[in-house]
PDB file of N, CA and C in Angstrom:
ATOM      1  N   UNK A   1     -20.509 -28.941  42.669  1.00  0.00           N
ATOM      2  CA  UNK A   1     -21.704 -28.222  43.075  1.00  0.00           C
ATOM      3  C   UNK A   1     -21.486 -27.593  44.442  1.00  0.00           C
ATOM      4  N   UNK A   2     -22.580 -26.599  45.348  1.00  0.00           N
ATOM      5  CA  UNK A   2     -22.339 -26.387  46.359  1.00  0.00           C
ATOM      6  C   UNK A   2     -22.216 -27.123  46.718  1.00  0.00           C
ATOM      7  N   UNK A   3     -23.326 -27.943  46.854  1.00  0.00           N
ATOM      8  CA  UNK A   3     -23.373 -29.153  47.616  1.00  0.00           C
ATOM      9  C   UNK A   3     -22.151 -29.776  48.339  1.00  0.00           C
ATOM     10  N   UNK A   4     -21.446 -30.427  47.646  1.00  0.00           N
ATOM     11  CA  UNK A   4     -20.381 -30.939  47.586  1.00  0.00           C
ATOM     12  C   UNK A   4     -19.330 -30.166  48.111  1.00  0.00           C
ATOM     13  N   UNK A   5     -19.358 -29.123  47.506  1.00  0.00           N
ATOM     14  CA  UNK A   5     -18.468 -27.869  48.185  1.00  0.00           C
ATOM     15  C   UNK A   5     -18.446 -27.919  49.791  1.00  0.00           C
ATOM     16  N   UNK A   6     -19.466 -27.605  50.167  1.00  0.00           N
ATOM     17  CA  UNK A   6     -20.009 -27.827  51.740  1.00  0.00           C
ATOM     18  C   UNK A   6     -19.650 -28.876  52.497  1.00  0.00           C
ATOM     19  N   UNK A   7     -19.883 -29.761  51.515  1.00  0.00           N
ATOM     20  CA  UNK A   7     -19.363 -31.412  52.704  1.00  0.00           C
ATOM     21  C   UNK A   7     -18.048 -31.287  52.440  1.00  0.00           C
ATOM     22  N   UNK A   8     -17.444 -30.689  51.833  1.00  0.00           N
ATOM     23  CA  UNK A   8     -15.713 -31.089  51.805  1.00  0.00           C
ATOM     24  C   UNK A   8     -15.459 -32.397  50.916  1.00  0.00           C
ATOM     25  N   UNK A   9     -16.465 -32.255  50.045  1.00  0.00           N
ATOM     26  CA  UNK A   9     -15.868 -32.987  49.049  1.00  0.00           C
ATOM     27  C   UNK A   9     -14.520 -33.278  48.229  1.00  0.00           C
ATOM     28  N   UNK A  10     -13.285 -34.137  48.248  1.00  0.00           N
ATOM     29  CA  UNK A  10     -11.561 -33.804  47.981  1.00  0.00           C
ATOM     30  C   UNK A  10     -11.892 -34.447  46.298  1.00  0.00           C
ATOM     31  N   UNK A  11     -10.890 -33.582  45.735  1.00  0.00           N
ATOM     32  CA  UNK A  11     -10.575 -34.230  44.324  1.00  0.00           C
ATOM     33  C   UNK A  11     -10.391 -35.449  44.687  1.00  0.00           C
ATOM     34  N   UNK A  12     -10.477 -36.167  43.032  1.00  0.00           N
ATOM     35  CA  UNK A  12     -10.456 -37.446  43.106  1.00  0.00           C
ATOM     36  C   UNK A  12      -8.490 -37.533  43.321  1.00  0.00           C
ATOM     37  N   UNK A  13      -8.323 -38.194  44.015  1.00  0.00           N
ATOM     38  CA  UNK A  13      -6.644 -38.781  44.424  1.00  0.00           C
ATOM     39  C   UNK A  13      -5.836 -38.901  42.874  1.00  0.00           C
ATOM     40  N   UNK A  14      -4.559 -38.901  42.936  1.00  0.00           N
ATOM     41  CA  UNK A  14      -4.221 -39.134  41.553  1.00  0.00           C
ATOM     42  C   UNK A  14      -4.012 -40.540  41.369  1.00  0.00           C
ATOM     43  N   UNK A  15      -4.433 -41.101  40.034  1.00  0.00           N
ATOM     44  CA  UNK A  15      -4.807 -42.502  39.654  1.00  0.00           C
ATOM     45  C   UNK A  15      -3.403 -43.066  39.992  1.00  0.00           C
ATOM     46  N   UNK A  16      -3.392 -44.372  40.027  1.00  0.00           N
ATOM     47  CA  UNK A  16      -2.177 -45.552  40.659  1.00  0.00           C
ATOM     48  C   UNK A  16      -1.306 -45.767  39.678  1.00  0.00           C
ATOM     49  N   UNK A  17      -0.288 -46.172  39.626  1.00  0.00           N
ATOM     50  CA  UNK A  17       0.599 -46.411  38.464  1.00  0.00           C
ATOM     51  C   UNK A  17       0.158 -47.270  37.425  1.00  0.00           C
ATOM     52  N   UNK A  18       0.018 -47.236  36.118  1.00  0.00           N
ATOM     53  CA  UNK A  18      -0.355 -48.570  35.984  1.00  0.00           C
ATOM     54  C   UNK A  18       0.322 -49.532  35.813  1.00  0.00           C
ATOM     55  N   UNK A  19      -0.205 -50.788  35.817  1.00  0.00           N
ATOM     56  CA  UNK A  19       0.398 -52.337  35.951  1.00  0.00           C
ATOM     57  C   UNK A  19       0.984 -52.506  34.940  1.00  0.00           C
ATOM     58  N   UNK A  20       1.769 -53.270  34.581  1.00  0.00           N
ATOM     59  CA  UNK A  20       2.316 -53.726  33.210  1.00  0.00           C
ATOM     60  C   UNK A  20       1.284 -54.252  32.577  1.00  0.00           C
ATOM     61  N   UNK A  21       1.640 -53.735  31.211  1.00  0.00           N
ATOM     62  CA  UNK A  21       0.592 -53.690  29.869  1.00  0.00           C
ATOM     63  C   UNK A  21      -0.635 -52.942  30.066  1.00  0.00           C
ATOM     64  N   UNK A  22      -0.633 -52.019  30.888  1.00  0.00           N
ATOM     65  CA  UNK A  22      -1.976 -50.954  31.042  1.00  0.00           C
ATOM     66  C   UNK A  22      -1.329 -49.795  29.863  1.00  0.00           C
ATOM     67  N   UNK A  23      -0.378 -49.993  29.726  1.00  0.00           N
ATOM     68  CA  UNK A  23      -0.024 -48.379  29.237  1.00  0.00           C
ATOM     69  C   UNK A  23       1.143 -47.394  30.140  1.00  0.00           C
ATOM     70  N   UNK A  24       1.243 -45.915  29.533  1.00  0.00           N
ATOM     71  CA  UNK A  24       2.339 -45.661  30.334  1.00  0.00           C
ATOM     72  C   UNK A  24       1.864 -44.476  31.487  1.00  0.00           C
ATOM     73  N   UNK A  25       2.291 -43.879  32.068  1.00  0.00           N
ATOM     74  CA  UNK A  25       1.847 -42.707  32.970  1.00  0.00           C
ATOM     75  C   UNK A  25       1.620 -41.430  32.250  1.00  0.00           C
ATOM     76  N   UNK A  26       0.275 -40.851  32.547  1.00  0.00           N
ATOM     77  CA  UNK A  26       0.043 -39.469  31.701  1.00  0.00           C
ATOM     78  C   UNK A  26       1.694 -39.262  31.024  1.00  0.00           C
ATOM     79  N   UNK A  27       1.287 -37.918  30.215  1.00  0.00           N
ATOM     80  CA  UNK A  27       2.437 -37.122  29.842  1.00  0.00           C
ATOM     81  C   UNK A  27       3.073 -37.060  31.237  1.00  0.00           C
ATOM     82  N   UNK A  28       2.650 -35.289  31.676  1.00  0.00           N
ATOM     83  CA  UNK A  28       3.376 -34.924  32.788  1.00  0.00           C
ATOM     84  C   UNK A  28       3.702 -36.239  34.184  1.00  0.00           C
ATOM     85  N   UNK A  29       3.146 -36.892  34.347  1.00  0.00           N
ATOM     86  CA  UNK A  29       3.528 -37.979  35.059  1.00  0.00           C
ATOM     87  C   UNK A  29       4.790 -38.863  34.600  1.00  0.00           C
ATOM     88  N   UNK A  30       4.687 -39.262  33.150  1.00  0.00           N
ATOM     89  CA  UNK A  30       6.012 -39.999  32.882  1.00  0.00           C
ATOM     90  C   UNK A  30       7.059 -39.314  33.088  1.00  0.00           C
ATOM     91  N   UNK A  31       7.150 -37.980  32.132  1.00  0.00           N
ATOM     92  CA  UNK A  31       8.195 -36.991  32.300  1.00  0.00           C
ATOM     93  C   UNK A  31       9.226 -36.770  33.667  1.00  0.00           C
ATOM     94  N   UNK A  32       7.886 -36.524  35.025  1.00  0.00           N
ATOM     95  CA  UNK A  32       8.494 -36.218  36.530  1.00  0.00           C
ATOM     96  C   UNK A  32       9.565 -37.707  36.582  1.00  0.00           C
ATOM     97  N   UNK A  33       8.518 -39.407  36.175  1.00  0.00           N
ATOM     98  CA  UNK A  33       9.389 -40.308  36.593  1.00  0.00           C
ATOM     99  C   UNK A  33      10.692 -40.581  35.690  1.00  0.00           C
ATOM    100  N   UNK A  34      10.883 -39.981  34.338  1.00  0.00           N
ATOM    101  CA  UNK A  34      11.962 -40.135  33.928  1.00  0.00           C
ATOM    102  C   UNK A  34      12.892 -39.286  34.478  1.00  0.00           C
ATOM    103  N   UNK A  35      12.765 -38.104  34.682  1.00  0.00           N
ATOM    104  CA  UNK A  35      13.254 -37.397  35.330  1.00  0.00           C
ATOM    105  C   UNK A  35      13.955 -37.881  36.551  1.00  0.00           C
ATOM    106  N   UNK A  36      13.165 -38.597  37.293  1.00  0.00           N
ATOM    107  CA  UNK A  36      13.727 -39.345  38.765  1.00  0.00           C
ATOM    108  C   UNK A  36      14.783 -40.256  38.411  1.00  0.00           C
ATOM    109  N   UNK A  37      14.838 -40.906  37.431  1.00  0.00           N
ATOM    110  CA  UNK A  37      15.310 -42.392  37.284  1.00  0.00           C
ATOM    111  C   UNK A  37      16.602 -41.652  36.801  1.00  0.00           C
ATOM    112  N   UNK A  38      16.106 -40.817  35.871  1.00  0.00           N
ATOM    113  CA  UNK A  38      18.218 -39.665  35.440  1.00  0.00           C
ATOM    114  C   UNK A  38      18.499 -39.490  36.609  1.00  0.00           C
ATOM    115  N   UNK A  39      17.849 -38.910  38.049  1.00  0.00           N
ATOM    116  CA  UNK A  39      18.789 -38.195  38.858  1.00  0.00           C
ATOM    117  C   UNK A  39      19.364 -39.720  39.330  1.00  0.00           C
ATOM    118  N   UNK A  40      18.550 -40.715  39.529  1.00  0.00           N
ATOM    119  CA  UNK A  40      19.267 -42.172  40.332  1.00  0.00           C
ATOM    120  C   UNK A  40      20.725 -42.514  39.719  1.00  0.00           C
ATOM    121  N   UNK A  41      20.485 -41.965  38.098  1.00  0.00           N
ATOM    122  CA  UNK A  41      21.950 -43.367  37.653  1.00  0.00           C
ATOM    123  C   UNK A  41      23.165 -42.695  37.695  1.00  0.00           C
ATOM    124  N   UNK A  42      23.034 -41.382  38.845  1.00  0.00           N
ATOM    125  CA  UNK A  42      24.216 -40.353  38.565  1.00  0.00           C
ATOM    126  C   UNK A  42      25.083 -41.203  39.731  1.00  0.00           C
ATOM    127  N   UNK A  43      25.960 -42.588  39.482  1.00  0.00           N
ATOM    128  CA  UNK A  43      26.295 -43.158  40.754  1.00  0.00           C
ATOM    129  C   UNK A  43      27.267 -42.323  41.561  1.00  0.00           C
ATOM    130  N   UNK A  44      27.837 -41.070  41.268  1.00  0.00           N
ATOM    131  CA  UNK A  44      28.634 -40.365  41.744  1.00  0.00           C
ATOM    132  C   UNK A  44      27.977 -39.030  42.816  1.00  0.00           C
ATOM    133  N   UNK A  45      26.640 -39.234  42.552  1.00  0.00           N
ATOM    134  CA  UNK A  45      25.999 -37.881  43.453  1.00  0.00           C
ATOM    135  C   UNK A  45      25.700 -38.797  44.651  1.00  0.00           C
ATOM    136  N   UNK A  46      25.891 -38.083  45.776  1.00  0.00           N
ATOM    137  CA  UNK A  46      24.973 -38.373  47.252  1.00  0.00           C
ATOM    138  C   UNK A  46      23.870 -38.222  47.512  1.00  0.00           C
ATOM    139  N   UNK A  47      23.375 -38.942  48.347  1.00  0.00           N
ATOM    140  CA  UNK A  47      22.092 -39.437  48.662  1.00  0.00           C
ATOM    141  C   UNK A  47      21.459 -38.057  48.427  1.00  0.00           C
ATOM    142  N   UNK A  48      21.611 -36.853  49.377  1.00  0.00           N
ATOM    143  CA  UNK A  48      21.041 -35.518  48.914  1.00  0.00           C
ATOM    144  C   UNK A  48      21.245 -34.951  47.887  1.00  0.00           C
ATOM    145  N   UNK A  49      22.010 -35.093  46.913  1.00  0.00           N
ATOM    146  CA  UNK A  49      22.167 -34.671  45.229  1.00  0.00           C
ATOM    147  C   UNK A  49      21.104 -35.657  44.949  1.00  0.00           C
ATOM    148  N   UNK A  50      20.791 -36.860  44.940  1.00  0.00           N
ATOM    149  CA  UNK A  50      19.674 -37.159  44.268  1.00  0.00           C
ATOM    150  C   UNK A  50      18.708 -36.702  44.609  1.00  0.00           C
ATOM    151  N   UNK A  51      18.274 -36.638  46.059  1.00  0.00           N
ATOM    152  CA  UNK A  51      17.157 -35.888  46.573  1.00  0.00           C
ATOM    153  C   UNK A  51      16.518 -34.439  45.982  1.00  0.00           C
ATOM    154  N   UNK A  52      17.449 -33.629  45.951  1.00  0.00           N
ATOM    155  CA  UNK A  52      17.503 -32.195  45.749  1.00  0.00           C
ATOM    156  C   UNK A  52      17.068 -32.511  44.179  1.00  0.00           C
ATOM    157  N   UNK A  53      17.494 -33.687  43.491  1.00  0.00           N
ATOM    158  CA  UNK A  53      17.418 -33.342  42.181  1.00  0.00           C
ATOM    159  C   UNK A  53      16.042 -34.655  42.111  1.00  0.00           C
ATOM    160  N   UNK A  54      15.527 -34.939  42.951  1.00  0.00           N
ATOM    161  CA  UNK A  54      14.047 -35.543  42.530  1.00  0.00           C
ATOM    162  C   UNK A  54      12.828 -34.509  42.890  1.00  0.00           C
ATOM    163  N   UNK A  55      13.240 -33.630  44.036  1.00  0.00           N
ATOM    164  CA  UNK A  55      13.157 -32.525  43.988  1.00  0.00           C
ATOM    165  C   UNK A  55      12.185 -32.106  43.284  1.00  0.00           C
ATOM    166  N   UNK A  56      13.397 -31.383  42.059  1.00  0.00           N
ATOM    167  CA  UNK A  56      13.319 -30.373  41.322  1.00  0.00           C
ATOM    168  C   UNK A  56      12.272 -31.178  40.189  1.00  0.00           C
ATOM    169  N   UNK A  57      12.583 -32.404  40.186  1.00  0.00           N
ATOM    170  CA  UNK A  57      12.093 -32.712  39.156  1.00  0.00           C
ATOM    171  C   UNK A  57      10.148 -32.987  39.190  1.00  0.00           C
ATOM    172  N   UNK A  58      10.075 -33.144  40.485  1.00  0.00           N
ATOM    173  CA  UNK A  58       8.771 -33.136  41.046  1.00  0.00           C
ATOM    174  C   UNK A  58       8.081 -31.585  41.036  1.00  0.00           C
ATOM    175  N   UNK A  59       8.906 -30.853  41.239  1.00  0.00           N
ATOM    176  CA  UNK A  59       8.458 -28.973  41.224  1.00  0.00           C
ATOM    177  C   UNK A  59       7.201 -28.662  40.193  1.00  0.00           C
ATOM    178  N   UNK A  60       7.836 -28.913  38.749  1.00  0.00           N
ATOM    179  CA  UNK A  60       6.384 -28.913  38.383  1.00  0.00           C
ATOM    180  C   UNK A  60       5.037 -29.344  38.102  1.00  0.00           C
ATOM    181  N   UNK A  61       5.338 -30.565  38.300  1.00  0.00           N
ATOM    182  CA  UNK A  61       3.817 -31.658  38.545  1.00  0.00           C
ATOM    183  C   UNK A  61       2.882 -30.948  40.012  1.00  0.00           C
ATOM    184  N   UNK A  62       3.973 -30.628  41.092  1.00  0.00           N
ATOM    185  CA  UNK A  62       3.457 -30.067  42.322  1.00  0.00           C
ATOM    186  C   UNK A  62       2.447 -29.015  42.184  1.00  0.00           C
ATOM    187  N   UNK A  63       3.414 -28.038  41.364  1.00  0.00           N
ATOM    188  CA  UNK A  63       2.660 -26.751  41.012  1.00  0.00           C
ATOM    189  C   UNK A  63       1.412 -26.880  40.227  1.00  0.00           C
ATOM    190  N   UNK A  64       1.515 -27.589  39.085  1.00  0.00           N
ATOM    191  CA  UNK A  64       0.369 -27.763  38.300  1.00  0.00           C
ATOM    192  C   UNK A  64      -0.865 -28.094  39.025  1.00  0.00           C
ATOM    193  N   UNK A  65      -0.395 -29.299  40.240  1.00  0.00           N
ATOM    194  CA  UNK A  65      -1.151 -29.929  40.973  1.00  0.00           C
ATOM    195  C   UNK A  65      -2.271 -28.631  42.170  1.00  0.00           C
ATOM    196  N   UNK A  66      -1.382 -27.723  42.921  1.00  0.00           N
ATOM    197  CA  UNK A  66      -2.060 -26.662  43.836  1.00  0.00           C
ATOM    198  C   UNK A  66      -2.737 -25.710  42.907  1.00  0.00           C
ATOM    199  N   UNK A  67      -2.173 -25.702  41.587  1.00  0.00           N
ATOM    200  CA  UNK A  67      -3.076 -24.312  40.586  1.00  0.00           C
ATOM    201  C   UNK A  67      -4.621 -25.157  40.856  1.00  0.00           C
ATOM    202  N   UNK A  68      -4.633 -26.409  39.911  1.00  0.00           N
ATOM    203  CA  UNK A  68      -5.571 -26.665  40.458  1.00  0.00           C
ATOM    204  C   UNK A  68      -6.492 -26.796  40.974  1.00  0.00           C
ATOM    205  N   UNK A  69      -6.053 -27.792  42.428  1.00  0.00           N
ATOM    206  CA  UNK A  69      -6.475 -27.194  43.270  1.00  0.00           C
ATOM    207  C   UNK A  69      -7.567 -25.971  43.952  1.00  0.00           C
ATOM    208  N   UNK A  70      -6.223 -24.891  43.743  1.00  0.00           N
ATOM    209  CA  UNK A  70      -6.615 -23.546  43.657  1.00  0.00           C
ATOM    210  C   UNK A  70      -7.911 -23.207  42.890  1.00  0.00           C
ATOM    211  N   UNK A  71      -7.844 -24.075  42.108  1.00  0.00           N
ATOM    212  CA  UNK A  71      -9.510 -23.226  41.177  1.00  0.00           C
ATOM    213  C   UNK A  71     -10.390 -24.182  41.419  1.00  0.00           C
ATOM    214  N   UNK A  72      -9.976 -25.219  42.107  1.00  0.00           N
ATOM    215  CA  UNK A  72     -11.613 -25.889  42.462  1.00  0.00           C
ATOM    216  C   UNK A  72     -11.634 -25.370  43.593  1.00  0.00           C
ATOM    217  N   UNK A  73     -10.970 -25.130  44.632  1.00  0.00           N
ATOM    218  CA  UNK A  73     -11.636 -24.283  45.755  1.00  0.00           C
ATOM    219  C   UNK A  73     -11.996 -23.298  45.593  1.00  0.00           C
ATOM    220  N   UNK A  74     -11.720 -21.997  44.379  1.00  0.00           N
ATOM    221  CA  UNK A  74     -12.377 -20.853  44.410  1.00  0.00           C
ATOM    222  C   UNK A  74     -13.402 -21.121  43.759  1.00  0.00           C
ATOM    223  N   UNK A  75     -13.439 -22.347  43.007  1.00  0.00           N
ATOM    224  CA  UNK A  75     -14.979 -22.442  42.163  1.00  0.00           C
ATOM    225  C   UNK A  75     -15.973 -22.695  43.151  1.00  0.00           C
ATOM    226  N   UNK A  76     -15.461 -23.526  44.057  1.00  0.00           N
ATOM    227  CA  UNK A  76     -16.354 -23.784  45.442  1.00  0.00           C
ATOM    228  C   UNK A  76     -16.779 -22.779  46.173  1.00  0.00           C
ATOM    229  N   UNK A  77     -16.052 -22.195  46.281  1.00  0.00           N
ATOM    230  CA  UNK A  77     -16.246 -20.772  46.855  1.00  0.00           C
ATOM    231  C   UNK A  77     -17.469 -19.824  46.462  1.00  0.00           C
ATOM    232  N   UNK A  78     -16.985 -19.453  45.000  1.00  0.00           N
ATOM    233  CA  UNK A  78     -18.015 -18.800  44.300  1.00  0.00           C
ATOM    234  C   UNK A  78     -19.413 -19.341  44.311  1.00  0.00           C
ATOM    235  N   UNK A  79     -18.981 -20.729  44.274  1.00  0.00           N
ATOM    236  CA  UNK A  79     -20.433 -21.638  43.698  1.00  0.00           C
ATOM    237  C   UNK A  79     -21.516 -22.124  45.247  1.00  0.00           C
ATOM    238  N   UNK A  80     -20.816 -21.608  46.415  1.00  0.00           N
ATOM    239  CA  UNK A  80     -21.338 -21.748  47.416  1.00  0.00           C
ATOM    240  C   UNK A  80     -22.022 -20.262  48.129  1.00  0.00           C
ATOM    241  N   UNK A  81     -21.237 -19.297  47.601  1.00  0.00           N
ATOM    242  CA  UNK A  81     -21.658 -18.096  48.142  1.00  0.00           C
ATOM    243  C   UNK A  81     -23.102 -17.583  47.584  1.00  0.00           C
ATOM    244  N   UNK A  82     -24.168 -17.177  48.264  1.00  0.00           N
ATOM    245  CA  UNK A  82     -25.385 -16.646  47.765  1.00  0.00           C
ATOM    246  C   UNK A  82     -25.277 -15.491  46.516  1.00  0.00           C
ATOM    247  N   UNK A  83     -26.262 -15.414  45.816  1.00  0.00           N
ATOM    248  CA  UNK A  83     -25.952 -14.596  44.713  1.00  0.00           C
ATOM    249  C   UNK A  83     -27.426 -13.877  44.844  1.00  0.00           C
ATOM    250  N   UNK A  84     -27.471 -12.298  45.589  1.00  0.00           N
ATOM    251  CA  UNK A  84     -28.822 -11.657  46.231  1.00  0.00           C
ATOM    252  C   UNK A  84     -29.135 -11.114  45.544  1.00  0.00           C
TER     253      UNK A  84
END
């Protein structure tokens, strides 16, 4: 709502991992952490080859994450501006 808009209301945080026997991490959430755990077992890459490649693997959860974002602040936007 405006409302909310105005006070600076933040998305809700992204939910915690869950515990064993909750289940597994969204789609796109498992995906990024399998992703991580391939770049770890490469025992032949350096500390920055894994980096670079947790990286990459984080790139699109990030993005998905600011689109987002992006449209709850312009919804805020819109939904705060007077309409004369």
């Amino acid at each position: 709502s405006a409302h909310s808009c105005r006070l600076g209301v933040q998305p809700a945080p992204p939910r915690p991992l869950p515990q064993s026997g909750e289940g597994p991490p969204a789609p796109p959430q498992g995906a990024m952490f399998r992703c991580s755990a391939r770049c770890c077992e490469d025992g032949a890459a350096s500390m920055q080859q894994v980096q670079r490649c947790i990286e990459r693997c984080h790139a699109p959860l990030a993005r998905a994450q600011a689109i987002v974002t992006a449209e709850l602040e312009r919804g805020c936007v819109a939904s705060s501006t007077p309409a004369w």
